[in-house]
PDB file of N, CA and C in Angstrom:
ATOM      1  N   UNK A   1     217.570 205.645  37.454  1.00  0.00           N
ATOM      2  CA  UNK A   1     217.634 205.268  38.857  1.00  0.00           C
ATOM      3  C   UNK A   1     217.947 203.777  38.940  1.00  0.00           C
ATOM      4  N   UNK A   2     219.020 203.503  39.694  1.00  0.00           N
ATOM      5  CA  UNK A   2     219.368 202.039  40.025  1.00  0.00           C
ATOM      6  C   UNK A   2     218.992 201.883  41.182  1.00  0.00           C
ATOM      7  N   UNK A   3     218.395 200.384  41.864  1.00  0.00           N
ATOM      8  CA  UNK A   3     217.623 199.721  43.130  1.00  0.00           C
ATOM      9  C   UNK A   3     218.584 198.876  43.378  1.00  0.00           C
ATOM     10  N   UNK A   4     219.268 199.370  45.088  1.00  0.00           N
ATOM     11  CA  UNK A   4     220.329 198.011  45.232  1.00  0.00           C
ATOM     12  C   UNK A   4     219.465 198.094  46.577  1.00  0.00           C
ATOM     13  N   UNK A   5     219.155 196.267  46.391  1.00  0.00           N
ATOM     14  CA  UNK A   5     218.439 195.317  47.325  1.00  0.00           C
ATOM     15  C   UNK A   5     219.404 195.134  48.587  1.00  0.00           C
ATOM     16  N   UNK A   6     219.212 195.507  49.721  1.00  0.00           N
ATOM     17  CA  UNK A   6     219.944 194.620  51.012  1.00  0.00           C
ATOM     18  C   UNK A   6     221.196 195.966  51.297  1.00  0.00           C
ATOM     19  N   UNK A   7     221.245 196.238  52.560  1.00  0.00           N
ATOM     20  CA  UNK A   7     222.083 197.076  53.131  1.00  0.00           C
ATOM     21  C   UNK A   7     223.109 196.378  54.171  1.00  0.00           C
ATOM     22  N   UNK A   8     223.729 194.905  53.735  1.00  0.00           N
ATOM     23  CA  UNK A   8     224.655 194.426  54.314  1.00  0.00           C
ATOM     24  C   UNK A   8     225.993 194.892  53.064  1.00  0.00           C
ATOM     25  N   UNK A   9     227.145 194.417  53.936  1.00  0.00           N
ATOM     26  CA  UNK A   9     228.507 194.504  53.042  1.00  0.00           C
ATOM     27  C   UNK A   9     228.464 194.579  51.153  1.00  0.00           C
ATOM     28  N   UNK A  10     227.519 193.641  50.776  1.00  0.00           N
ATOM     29  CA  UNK A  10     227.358 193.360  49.497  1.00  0.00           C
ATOM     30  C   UNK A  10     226.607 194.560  48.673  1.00  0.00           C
ATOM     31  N   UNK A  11     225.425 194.765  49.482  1.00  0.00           N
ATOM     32  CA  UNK A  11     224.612 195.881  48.769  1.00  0.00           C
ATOM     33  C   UNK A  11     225.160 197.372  49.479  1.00  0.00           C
ATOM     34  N   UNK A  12     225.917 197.372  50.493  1.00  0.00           N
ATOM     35  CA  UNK A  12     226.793 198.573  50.028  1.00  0.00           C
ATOM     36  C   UNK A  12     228.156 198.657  49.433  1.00  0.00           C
ATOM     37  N   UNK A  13     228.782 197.650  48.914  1.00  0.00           N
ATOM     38  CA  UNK A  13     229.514 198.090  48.127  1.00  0.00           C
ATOM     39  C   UNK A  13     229.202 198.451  47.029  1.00  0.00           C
ATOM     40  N   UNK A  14     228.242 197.313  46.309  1.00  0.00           N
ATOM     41  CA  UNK A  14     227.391 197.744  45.173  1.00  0.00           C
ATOM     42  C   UNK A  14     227.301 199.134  44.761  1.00  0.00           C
ATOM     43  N   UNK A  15     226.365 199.639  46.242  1.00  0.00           N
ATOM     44  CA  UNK A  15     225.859 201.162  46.192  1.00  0.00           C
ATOM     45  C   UNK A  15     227.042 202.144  45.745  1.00  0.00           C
ATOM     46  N   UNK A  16     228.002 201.604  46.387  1.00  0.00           N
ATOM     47  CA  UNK A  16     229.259 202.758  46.208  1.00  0.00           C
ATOM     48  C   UNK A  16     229.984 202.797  44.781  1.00  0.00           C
ATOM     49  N   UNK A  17     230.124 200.964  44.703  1.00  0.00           N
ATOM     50  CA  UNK A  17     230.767 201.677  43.438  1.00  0.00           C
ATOM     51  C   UNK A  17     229.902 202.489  42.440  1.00  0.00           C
ATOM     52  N   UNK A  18     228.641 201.833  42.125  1.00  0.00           N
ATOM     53  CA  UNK A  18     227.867 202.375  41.289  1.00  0.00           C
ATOM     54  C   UNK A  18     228.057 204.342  41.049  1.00  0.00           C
ATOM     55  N   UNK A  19     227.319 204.571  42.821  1.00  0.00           N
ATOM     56  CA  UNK A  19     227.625 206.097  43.215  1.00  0.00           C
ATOM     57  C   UNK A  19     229.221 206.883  42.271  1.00  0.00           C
ATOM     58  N   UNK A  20     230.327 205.879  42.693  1.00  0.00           N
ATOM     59  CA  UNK A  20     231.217 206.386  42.441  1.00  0.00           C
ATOM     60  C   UNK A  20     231.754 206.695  40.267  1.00  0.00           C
ATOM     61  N   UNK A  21     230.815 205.236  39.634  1.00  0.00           N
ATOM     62  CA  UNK A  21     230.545 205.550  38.676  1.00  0.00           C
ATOM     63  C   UNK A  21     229.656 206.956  37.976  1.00  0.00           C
ATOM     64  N   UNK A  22     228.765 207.164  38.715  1.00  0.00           N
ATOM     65  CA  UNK A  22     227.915 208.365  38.496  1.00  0.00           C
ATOM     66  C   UNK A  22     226.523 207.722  38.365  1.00  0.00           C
ATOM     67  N   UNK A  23     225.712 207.129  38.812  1.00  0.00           N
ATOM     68  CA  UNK A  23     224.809 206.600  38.956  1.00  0.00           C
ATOM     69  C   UNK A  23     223.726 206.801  39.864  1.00  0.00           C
ATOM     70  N   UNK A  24     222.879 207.014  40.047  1.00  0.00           N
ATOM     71  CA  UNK A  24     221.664 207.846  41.078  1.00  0.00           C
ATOM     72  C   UNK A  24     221.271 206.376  41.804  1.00  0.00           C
ATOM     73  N   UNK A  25     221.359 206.299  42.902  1.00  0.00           N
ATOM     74  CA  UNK A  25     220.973 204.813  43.670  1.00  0.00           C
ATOM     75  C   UNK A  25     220.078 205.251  44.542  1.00  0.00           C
ATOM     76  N   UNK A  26     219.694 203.919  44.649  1.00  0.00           N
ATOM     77  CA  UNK A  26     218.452 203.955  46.215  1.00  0.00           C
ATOM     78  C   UNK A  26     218.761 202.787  46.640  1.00  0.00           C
ATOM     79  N   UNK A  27     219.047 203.028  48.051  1.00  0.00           N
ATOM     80  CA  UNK A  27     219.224 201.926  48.519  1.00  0.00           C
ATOM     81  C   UNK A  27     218.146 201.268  49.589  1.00  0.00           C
ATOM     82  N   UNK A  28     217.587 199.786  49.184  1.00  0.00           N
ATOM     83  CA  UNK A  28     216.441 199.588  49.652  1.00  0.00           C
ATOM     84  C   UNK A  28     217.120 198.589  50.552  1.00  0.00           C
ATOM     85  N   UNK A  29     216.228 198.482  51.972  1.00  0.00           N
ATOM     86  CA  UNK A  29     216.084 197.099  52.731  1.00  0.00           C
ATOM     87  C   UNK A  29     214.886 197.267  53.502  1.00  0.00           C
ATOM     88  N   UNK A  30     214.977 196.318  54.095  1.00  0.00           N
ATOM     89  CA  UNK A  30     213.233 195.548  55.159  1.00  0.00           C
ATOM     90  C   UNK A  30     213.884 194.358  55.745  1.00  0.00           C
ATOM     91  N   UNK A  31     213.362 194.560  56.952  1.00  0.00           N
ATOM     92  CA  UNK A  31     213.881 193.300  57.688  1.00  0.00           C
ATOM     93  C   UNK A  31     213.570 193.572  59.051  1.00  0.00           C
ATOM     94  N   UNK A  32     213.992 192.420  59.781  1.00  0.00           N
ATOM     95  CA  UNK A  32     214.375 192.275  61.026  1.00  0.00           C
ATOM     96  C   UNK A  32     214.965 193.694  61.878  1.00  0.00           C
ATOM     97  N   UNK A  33     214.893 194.048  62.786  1.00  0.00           N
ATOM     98  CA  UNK A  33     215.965 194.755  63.618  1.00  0.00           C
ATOM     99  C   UNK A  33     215.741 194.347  64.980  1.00  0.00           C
ATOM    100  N   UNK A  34     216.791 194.697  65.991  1.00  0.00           N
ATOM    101  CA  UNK A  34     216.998 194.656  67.027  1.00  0.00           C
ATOM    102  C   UNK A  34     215.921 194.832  68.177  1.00  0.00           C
ATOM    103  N   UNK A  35     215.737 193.969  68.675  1.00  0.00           N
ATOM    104  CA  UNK A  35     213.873 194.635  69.651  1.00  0.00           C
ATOM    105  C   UNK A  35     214.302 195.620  70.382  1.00  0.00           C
ATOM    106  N   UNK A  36     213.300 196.085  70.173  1.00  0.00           N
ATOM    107  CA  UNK A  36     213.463 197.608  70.979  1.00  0.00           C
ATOM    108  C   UNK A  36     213.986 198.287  72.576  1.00  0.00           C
ATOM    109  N   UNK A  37     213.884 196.962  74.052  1.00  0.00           N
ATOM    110  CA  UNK A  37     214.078 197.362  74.712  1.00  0.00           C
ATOM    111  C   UNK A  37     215.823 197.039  74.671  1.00  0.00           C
ATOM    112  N   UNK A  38     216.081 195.867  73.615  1.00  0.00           N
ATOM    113  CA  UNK A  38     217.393 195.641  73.853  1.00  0.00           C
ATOM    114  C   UNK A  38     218.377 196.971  73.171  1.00  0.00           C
ATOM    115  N   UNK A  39     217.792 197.824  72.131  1.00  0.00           N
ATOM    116  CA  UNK A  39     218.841 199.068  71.661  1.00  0.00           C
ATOM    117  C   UNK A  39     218.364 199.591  72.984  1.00  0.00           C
ATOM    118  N   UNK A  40     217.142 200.400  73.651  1.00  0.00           N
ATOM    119  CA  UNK A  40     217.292 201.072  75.140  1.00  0.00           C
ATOM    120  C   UNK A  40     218.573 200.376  75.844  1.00  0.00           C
ATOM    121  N   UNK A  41     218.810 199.485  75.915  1.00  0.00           N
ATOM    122  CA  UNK A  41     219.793 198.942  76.785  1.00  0.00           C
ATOM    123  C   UNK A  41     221.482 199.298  76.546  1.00  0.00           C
ATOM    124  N   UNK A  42     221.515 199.161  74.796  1.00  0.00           N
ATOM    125  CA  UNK A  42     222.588 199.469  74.727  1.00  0.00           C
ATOM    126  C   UNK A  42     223.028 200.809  74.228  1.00  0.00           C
ATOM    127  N   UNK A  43     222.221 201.925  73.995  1.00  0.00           N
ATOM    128  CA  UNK A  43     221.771 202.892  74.078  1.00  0.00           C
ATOM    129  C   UNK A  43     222.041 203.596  75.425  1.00  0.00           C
ATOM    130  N   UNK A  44     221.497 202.909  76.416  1.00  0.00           N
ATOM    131  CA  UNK A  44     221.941 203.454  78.009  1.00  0.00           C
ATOM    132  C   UNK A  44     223.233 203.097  78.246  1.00  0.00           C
ATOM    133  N   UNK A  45     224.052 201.763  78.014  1.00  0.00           N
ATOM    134  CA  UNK A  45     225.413 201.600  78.192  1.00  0.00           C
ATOM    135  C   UNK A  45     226.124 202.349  77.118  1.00  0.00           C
ATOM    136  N   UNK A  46     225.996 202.981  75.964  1.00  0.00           N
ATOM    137  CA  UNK A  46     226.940 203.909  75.186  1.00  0.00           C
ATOM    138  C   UNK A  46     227.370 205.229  76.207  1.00  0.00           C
ATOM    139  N   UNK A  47     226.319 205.862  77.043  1.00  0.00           N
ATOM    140  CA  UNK A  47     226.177 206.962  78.010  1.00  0.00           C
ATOM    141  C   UNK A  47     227.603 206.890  78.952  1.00  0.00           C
ATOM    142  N   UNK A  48     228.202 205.671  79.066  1.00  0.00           N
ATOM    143  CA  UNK A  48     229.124 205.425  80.290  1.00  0.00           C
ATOM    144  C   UNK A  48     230.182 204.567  79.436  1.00  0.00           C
ATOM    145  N   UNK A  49     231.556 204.564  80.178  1.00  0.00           N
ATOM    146  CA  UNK A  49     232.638 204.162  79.895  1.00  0.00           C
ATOM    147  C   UNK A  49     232.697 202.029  80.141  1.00  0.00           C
ATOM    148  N   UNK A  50     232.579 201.555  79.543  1.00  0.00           N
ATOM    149  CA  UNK A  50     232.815 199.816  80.095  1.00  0.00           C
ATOM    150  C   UNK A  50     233.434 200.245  81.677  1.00  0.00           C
ATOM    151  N   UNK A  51     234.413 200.393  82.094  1.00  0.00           N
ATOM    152  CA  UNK A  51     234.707 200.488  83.490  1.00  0.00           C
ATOM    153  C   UNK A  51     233.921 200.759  83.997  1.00  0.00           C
ATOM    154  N   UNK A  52     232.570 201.555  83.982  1.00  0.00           N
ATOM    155  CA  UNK A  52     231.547 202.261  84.733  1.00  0.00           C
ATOM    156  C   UNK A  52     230.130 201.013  84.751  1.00  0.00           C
ATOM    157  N   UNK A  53     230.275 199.692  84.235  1.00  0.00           N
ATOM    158  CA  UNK A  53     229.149 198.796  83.987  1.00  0.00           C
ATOM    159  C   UNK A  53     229.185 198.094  85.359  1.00  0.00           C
ATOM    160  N   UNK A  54     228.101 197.980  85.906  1.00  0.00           N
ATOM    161  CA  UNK A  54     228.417 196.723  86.592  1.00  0.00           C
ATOM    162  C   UNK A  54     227.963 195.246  85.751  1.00  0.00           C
ATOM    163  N   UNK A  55     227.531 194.073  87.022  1.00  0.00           N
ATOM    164  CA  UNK A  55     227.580 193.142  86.855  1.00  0.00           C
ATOM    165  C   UNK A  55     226.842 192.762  85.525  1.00  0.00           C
ATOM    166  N   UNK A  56     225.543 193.377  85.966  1.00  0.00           N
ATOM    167  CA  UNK A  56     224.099 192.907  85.514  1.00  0.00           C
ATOM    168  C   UNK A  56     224.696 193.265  84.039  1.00  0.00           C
ATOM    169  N   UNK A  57     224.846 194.738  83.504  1.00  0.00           N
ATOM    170  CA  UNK A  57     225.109 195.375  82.319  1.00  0.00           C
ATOM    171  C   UNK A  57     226.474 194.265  81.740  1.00  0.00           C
ATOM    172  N   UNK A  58     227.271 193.922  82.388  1.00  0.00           N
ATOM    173  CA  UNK A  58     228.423 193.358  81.855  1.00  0.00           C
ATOM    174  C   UNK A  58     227.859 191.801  81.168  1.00  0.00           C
ATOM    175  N   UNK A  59     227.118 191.069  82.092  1.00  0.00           N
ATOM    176  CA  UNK A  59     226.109 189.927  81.812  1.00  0.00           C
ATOM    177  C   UNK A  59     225.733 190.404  80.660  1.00  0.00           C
ATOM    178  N   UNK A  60     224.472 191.587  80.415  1.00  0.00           N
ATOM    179  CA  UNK A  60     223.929 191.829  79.267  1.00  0.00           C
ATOM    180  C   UNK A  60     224.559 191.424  78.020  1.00  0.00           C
ATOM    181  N   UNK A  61     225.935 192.209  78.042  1.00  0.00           N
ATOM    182  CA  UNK A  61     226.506 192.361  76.887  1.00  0.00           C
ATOM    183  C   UNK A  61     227.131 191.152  76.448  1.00  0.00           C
ATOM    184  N   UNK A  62     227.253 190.119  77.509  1.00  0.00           N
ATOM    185  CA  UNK A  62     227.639 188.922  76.999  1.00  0.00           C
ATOM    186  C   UNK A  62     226.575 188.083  76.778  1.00  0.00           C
ATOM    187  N   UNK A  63     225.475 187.789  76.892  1.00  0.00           N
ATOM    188  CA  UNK A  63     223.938 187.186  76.814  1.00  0.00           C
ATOM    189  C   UNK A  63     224.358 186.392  75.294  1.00  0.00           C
ATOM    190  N   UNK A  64     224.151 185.236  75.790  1.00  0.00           N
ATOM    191  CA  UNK A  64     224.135 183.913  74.283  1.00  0.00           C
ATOM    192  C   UNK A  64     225.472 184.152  73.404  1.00  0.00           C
ATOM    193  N   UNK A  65     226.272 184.385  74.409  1.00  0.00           N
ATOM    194  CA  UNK A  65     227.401 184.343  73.455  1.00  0.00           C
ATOM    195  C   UNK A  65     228.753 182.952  74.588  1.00  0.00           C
ATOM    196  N   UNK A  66     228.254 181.809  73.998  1.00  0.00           N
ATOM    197  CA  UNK A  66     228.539 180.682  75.019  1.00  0.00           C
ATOM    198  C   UNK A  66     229.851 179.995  73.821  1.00  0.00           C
ATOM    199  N   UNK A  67     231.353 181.185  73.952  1.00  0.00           N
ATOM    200  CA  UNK A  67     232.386 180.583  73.124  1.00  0.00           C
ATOM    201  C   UNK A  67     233.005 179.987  73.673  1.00  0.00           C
ATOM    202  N   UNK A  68     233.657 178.506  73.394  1.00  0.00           N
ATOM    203  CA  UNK A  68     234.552 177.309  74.131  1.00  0.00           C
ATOM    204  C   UNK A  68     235.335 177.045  72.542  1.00  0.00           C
ATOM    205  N   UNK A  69     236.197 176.209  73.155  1.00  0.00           N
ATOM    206  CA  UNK A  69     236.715 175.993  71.774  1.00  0.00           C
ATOM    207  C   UNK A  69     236.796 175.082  70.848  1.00  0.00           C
ATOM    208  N   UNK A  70     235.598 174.584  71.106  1.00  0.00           N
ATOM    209  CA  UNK A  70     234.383 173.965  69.727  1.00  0.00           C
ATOM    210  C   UNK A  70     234.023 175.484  68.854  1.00  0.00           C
ATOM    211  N   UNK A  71     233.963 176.743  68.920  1.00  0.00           N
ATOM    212  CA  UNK A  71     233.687 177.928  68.554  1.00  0.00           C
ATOM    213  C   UNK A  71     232.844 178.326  68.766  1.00  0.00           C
ATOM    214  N   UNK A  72     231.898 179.562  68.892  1.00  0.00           N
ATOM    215  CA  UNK A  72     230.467 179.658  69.292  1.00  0.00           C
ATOM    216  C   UNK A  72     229.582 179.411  68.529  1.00  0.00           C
ATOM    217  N   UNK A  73     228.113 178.657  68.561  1.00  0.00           N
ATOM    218  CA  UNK A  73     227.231 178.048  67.965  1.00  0.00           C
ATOM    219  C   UNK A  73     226.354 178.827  67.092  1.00  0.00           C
ATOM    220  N   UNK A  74     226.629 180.129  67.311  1.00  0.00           N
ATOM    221  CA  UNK A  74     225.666 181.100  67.214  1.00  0.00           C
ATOM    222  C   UNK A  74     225.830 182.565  67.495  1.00  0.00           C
ATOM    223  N   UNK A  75     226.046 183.103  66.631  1.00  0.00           N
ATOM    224  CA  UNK A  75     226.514 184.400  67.307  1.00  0.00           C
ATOM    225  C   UNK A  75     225.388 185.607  67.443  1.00  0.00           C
ATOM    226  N   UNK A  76     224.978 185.817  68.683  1.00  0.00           N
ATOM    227  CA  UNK A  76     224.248 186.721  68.659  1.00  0.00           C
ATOM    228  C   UNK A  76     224.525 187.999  68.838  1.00  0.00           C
ATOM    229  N   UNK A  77     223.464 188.896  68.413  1.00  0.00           N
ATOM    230  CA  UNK A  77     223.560 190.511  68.455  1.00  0.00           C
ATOM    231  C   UNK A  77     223.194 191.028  69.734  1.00  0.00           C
ATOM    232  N   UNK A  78     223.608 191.149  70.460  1.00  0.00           N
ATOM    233  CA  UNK A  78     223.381 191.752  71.995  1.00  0.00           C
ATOM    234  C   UNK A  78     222.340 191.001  72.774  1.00  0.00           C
ATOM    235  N   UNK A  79     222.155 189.615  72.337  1.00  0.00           N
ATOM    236  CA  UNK A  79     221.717 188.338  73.064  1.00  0.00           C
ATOM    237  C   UNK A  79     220.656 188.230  72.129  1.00  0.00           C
ATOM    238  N   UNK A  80     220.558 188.714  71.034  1.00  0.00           N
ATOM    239  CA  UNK A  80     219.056 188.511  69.852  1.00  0.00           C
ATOM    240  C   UNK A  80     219.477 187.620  68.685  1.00  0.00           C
ATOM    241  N   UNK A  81     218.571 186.996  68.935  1.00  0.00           N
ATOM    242  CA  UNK A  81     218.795 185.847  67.377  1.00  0.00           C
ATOM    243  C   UNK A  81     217.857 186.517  66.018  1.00  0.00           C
ATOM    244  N   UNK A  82     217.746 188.007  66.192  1.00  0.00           N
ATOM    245  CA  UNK A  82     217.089 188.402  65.121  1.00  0.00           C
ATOM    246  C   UNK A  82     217.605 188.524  63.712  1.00  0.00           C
ATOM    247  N   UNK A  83     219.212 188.647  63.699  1.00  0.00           N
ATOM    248  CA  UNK A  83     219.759 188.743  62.322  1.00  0.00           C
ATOM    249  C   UNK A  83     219.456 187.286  61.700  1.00  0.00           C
ATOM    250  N   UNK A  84     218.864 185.926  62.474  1.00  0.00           N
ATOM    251  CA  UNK A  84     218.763 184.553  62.121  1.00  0.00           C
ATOM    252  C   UNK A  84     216.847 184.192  61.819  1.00  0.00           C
ATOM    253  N   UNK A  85     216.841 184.898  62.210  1.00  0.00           N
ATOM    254  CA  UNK A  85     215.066 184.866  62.120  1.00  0.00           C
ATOM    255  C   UNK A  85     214.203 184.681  60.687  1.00  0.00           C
ATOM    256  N   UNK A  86     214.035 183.897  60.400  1.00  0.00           N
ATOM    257  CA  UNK A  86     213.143 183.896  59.021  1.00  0.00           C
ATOM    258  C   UNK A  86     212.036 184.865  58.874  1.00  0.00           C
ATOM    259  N   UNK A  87     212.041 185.406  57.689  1.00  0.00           N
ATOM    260  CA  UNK A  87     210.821 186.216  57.356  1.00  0.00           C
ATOM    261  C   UNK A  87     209.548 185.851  56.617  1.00  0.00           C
ATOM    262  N   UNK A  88     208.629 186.706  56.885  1.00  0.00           N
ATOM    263  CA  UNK A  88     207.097 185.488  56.816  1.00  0.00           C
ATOM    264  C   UNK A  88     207.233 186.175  54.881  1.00  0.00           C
ATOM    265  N   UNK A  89     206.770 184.760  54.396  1.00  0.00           N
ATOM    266  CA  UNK A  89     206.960 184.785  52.930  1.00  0.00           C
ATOM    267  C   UNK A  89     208.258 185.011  52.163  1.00  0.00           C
ATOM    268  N   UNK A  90     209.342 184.861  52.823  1.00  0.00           N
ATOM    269  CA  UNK A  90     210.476 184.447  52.146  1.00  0.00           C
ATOM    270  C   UNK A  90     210.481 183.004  51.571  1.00  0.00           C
ATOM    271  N   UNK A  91     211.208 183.292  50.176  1.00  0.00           N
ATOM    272  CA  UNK A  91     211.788 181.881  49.514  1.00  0.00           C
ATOM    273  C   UNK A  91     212.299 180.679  50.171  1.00  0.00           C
ATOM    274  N   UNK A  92     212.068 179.556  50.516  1.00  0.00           N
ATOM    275  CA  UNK A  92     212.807 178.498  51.354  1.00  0.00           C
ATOM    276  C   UNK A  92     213.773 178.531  50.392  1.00  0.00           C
ATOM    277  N   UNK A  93     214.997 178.289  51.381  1.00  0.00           N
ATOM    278  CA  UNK A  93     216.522 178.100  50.844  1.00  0.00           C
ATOM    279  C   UNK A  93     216.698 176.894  51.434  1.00  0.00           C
ATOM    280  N   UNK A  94     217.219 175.898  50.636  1.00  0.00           N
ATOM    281  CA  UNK A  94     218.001 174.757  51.153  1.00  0.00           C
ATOM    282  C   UNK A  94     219.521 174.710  51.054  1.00  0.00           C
ATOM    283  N   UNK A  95     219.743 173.921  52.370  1.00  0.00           N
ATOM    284  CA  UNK A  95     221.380 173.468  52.005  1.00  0.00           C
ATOM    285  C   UNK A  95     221.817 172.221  52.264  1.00  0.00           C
ATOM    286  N   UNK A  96     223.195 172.473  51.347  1.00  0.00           N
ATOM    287  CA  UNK A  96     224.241 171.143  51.484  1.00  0.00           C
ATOM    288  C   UNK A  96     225.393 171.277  51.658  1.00  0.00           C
ATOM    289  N   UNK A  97     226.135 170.874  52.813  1.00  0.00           N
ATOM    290  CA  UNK A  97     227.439 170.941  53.081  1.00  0.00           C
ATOM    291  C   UNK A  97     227.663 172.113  53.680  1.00  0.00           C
ATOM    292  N   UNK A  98     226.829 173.111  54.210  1.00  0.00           N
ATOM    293  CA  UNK A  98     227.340 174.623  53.961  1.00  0.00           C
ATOM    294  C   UNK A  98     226.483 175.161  56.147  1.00  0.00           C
ATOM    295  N   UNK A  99     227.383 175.491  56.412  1.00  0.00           N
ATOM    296  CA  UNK A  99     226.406 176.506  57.266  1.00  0.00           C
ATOM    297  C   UNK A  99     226.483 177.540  57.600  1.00  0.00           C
ATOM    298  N   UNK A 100     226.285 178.277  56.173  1.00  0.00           N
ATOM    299  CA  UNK A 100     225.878 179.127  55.703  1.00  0.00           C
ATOM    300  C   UNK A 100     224.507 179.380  56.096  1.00  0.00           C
ATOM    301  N   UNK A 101     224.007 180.908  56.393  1.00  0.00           N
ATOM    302  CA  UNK A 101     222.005 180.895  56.754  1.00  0.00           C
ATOM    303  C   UNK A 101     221.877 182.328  56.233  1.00  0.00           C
ATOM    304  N   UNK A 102     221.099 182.425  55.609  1.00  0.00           N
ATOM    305  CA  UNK A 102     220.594 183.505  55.009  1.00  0.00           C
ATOM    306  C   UNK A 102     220.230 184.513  56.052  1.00  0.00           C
ATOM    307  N   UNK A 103     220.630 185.673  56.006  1.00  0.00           N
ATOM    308  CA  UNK A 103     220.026 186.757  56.749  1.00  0.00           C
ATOM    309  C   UNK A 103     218.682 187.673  56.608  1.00  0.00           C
ATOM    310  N   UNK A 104     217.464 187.687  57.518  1.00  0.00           N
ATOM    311  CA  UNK A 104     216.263 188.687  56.702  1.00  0.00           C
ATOM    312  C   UNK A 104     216.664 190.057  57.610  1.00  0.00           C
ATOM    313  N   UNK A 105     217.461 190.263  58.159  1.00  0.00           N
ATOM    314  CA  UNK A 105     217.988 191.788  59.174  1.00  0.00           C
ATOM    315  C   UNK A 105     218.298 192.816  58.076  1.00  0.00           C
ATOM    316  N   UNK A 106     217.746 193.627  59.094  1.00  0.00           N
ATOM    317  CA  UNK A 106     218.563 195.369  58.235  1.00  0.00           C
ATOM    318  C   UNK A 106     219.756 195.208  57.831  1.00  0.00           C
ATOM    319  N   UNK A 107     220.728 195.499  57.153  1.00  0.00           N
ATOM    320  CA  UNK A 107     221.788 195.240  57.530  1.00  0.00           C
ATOM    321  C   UNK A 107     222.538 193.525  57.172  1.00  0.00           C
ATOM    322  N   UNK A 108     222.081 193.030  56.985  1.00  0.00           N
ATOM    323  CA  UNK A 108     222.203 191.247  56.788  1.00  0.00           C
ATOM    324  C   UNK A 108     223.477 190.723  58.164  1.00  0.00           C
ATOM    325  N   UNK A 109     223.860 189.907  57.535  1.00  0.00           N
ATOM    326  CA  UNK A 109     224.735 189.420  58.350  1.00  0.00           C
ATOM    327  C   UNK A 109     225.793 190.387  59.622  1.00  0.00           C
ATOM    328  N   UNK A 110     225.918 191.117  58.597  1.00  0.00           N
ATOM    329  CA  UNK A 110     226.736 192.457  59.406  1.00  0.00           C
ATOM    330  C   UNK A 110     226.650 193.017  60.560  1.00  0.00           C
ATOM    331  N   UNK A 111     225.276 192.465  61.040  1.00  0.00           N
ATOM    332  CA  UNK A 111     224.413 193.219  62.540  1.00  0.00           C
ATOM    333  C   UNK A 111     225.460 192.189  63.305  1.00  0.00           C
ATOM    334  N   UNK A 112     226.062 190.951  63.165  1.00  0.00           N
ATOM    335  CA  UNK A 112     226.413 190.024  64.435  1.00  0.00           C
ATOM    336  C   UNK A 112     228.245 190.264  64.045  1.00  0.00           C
ATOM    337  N   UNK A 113     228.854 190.894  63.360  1.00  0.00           N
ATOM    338  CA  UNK A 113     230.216 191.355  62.960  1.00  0.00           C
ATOM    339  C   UNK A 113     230.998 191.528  64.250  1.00  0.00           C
TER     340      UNK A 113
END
């Protein structure tokens, strides 16, 4: 049995090729996800066509996403800064030159794609 850590881009390709070698995988993650009333929300807007949103719902879906063309500061997941959220007892990571940020989300980086 092989353990591939993290269910973003990296740890599923991993998973696949391995799979595709012949290899028995498990694929593990823990993390962050989306708060709960915000999937209800977008959960209720999957039900209907974008033409069918009004204001409020159309707002929603744009929530903290403030792009000019300096680029956006921050990209959030349906107005959640949870894919950015540190996890209690993670490793401190430092940086230099880079802004680059580690992801603790299901999914890693991939949730804000």
């Amino acid at each position: 049995m092989i353990f591939v850590v993290g269910s973003g881009p990296a740890g599923i390709s991993c998973a696949q090729g391995l799979l595709a070698a012949g290899a028995e995988v498990t694929l593990l993650d823990s993390g962050h996800t989306l708060e709960p009333s915000r999937l209800t929300q977008i959960t209720d807007l999957a039900k209907s066509p974008p033409e069918r949103w009004d204001k409020e719902q159309i707002a929603f879906m744009k929530e903290g996403i403030d792009a000019s063309a300096a680029g956006i500061p921050l990209k959030l997941a349906y107005g959640s800064d949870f894919p950015y959220r540190p996890a209690h007892g993670a490793t401190p990571v430092s940086y230099e030159n880079s802004d680059l940020k580690p992801s603790y989300a299901q999914g890693g980086l991939s949730t804000v794609w």
